[in-house]
Protein backbone atom coordinates (compact mmCIF):
# COMPACT_ATOMS: atom_id res chain seq x y z
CA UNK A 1 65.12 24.53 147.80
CA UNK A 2 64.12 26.66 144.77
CA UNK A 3 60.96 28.80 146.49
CA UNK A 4 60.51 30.55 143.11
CA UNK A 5 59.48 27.35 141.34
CA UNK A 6 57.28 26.26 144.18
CA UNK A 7 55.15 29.50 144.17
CA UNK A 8 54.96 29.12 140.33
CA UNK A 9 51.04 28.17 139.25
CA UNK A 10 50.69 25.29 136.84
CA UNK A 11 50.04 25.78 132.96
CA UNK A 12 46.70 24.30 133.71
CA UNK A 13 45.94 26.98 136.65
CA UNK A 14 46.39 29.74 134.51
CA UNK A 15 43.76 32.36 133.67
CA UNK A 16 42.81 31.34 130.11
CA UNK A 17 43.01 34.19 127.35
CA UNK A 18 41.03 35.06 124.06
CA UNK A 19 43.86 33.03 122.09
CA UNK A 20 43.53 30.35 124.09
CA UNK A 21 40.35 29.54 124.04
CA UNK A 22 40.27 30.62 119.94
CA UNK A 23 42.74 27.63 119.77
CA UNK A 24 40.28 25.02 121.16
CA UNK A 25 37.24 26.61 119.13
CA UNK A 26 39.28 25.79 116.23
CA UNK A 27 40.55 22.07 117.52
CA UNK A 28 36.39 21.25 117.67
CA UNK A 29 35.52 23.16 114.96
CA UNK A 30 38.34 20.39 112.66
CA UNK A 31 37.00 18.05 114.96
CA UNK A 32 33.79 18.45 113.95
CA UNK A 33 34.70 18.83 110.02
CA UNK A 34 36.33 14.93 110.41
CA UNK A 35 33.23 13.58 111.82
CA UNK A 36 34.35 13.02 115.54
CA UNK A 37 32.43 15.04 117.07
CA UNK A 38 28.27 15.75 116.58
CA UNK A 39 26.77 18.69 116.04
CA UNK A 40 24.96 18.57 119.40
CA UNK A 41 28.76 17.78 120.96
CA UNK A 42 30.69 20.36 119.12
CA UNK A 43 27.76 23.02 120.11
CA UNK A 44 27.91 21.79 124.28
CA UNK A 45 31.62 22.35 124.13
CA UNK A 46 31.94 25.23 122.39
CA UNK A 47 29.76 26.53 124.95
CA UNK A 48 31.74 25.26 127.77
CA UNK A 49 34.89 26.43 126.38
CA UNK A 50 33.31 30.07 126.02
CA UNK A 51 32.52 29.61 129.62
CA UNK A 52 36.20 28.11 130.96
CA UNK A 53 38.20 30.23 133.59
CA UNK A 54 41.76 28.26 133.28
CA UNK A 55 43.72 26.85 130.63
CA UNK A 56 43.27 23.34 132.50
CA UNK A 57 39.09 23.84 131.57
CA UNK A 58 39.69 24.32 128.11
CA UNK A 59 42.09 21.22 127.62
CA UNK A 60 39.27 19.18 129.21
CA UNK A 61 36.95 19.59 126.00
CA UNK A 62 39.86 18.33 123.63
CA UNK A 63 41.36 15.90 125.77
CA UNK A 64 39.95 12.96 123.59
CA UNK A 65 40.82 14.51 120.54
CA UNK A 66 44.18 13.46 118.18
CA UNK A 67 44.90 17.24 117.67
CA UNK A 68 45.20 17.87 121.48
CA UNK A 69 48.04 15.61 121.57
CA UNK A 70 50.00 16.91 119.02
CA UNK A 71 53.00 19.26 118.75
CA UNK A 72 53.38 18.82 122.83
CA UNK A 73 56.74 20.20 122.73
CA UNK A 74 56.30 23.23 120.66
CA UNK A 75 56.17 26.46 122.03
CA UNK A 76 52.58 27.39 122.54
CA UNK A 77 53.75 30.72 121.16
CA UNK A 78 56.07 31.74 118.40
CA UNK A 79 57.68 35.49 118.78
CA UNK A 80 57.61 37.26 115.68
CA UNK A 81 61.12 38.04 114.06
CA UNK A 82 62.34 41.67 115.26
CA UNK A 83 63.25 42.72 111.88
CA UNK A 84 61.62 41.67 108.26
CA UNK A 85 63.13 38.75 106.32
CA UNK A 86 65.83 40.23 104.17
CA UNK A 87 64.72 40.84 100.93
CA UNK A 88 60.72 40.90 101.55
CA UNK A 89 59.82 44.38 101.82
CA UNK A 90 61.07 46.73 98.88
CA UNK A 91 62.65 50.11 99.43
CA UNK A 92 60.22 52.05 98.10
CA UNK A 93 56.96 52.73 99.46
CA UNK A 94 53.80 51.23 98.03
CA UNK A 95 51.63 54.86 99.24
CA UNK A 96 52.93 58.08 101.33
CA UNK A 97 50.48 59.78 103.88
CA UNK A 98 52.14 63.14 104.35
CA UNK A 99 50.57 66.02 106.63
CA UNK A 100 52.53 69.75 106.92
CA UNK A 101 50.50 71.97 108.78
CA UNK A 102 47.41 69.70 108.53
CA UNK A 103 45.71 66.21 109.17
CA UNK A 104 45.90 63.14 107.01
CA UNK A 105 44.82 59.63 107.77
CA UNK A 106 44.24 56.37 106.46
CA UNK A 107 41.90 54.26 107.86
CA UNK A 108 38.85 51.91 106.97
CA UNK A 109 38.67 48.91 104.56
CA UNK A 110 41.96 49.31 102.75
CA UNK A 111 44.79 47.34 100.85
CA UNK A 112 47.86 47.69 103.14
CA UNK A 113 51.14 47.38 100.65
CA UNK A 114 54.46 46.16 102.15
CA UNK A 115 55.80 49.47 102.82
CA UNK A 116 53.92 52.89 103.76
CA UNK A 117 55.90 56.07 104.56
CA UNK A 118 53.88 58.67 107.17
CA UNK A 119 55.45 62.21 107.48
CA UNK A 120 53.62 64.39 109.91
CA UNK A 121 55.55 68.23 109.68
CA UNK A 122 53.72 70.22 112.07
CA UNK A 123 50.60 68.08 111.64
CA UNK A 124 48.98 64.64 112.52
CA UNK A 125 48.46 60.99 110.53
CA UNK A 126 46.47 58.72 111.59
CA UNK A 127 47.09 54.45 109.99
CA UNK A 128 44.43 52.78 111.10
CA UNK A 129 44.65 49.36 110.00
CA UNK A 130 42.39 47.52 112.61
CA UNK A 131 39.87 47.15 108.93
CA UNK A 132 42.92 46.66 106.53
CA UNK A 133 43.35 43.82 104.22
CA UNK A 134 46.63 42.20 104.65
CA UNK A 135 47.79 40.97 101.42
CA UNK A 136 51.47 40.38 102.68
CA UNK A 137 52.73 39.46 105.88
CA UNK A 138 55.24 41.64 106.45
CA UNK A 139 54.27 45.17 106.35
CA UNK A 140 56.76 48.08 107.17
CA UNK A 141 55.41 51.27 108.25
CA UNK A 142 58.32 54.24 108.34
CA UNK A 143 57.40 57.11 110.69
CA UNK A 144 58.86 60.41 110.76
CA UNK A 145 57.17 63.26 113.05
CA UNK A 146 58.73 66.93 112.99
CA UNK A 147 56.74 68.68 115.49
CA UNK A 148 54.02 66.05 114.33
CA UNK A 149 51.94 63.58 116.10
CA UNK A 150 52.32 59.79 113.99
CA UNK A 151 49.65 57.43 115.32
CA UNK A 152 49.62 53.72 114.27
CA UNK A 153 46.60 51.14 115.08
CA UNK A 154 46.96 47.85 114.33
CA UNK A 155 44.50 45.08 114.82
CA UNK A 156 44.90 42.75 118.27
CA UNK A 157 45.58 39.78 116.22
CA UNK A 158 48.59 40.71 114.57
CA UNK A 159 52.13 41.08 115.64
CA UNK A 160 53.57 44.39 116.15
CA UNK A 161 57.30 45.40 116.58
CA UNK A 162 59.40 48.91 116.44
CA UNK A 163 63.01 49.98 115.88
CA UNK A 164 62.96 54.33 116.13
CA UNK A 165 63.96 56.88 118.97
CA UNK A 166 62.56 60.40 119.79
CA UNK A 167 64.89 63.43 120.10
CA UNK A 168 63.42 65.47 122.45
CA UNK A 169 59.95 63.44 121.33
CA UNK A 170 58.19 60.11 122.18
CA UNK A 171 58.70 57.20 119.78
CA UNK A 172 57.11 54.27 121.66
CA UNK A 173 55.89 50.64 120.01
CA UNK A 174 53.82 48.25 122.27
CA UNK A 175 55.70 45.10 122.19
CA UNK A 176 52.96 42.72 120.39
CA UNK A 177 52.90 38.73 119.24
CA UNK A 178 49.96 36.91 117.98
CA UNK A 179 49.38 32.84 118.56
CA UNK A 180 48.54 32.76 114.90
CA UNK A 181 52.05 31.49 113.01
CA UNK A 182 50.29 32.98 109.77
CA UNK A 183 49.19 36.41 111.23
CA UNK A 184 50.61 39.73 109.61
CA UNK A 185 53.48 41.26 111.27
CA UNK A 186 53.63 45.00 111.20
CA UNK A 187 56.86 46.88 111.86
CA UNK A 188 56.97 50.68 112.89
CA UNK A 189 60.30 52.00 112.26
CA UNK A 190 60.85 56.10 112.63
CA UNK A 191 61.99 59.00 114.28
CA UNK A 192 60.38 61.31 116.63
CA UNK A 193 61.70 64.57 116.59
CA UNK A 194 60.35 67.43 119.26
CA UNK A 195 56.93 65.58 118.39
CA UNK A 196 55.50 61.69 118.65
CA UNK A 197 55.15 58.39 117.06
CA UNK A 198 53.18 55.57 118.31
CA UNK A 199 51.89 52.63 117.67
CA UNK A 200 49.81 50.08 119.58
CA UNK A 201 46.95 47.56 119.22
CA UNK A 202 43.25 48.28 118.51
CA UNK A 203 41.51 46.19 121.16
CA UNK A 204 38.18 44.57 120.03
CA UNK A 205 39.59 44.54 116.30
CA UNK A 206 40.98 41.33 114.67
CA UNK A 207 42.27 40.44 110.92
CA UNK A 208 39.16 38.92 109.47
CA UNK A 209 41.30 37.53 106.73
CA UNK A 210 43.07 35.10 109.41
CA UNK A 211 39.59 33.62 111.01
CA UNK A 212 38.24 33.31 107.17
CA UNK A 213 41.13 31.02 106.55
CA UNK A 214 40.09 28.52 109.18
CA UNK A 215 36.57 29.11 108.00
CA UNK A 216 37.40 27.73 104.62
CA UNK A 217 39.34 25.42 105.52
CA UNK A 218 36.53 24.48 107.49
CA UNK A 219 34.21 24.52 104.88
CA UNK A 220 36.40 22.58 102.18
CA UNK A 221 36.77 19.41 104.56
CA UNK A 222 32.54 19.85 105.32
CA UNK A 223 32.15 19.31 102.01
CA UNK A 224 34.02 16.44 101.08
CA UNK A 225 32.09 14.54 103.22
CA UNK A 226 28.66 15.49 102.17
């Protein structure tokens, strides 16, 4: 008798995350583009699905719906690769935030390049890019700290990976995949040396660029039928 698998909980008993129940907004929200749902019924769900516990509550408000029923057998997520796709990112870098005896940063509503290189010699950077605009999907970011301090922030939404060490320093990635095939994936690669490098997600802050998608893809199919 395998006691492991009977102490298991069910898919549907699961506690229901922010990517879950962002999947079934966007089921009713195509549902509602294609005409089979009402406004009145896309606005009752939406609010029960805001309100769902489990993962078996939210499949209750798509259960009549075609796109509930597809792609059954398909991982419900897809792990980013660990490395880029050969070829993609370019060996030089696209900008350089370098601070020796000082602070730099980069933060705000910026273009993020596929390749940014951040020395910090007896200093600190900041790359902030919980605001960025991803115009690639692959970004690289190299990180080299001297006794420096390199701190990355990406957005919650995105997936994040590293490849680095620390000699007598800290190099350390949080380990992040987003349910969005599409989403940027950023890549922290560096050395730590008698300083730090991290990098980990900005909670609260999402790509905009990857819910604007939906949202226009939303939009087209509303229009063609008006």
């Amino acid at each position: 008798m395998d006691l492991q698998k009977q102490t298991e909980p069910r898919v549907a008993e699961l506690r229901a995350s922010d990517a879950d129940r962002d999947r079934i907004a966007d089921i009713l929200r195509d549902a509602l583009a294609e005409g089979r749902l009402t406004a009145d019924e896309h606005a009752e769900r939406v609010e029960g699905v805001l309100n769902a516990k489990t993962v078996g509550e939210l499949e209750v408000f798509i259960r009549d719906l075609p796109a509930a029923h597809q792609g059954r057998t398909a991982p419900a997520y897809t792990p980013a690769p660990n490395r880029p796709t050969a070829g993609a990112i370019p060996p030089e870098a696209d900008a350089n935030v370098v601070a020796v005896f000082s602070a730099a940063m980069r933060k705000g509503r910026w273009r993020a390049g596929r390749r940014l290189h951040a020395y910090a010699i007896f200093g600190s950077v900041e790359i902030d890019l919980s605001e960025a605009i991803f115009e690639y999907q692959q970004v690289v970011i190299k990180a080299i700290s001297v006794f420096g301090d390199v701190q990355v922030r990406v957005p919650e939404n995105v997936s994040l990976r590293g490849t680095g060490g620390g000699v007598l320093g800290n190099f350390e990635v949080d380990t992040l995949d987003s349910a969005e095939p599409d989403a940027p994936v950023v890549y922290v690669d560096g050395w730590a040396v008698l300083g730090n490098v991290e990098a980990r997600p900005k909670r609260g802050k999402l790509v905009a660029d990857i819910l604007d998608r939906v949202q226009r893809k939303v939009d087209k199919r509303l229009r063609k039928h008006l």
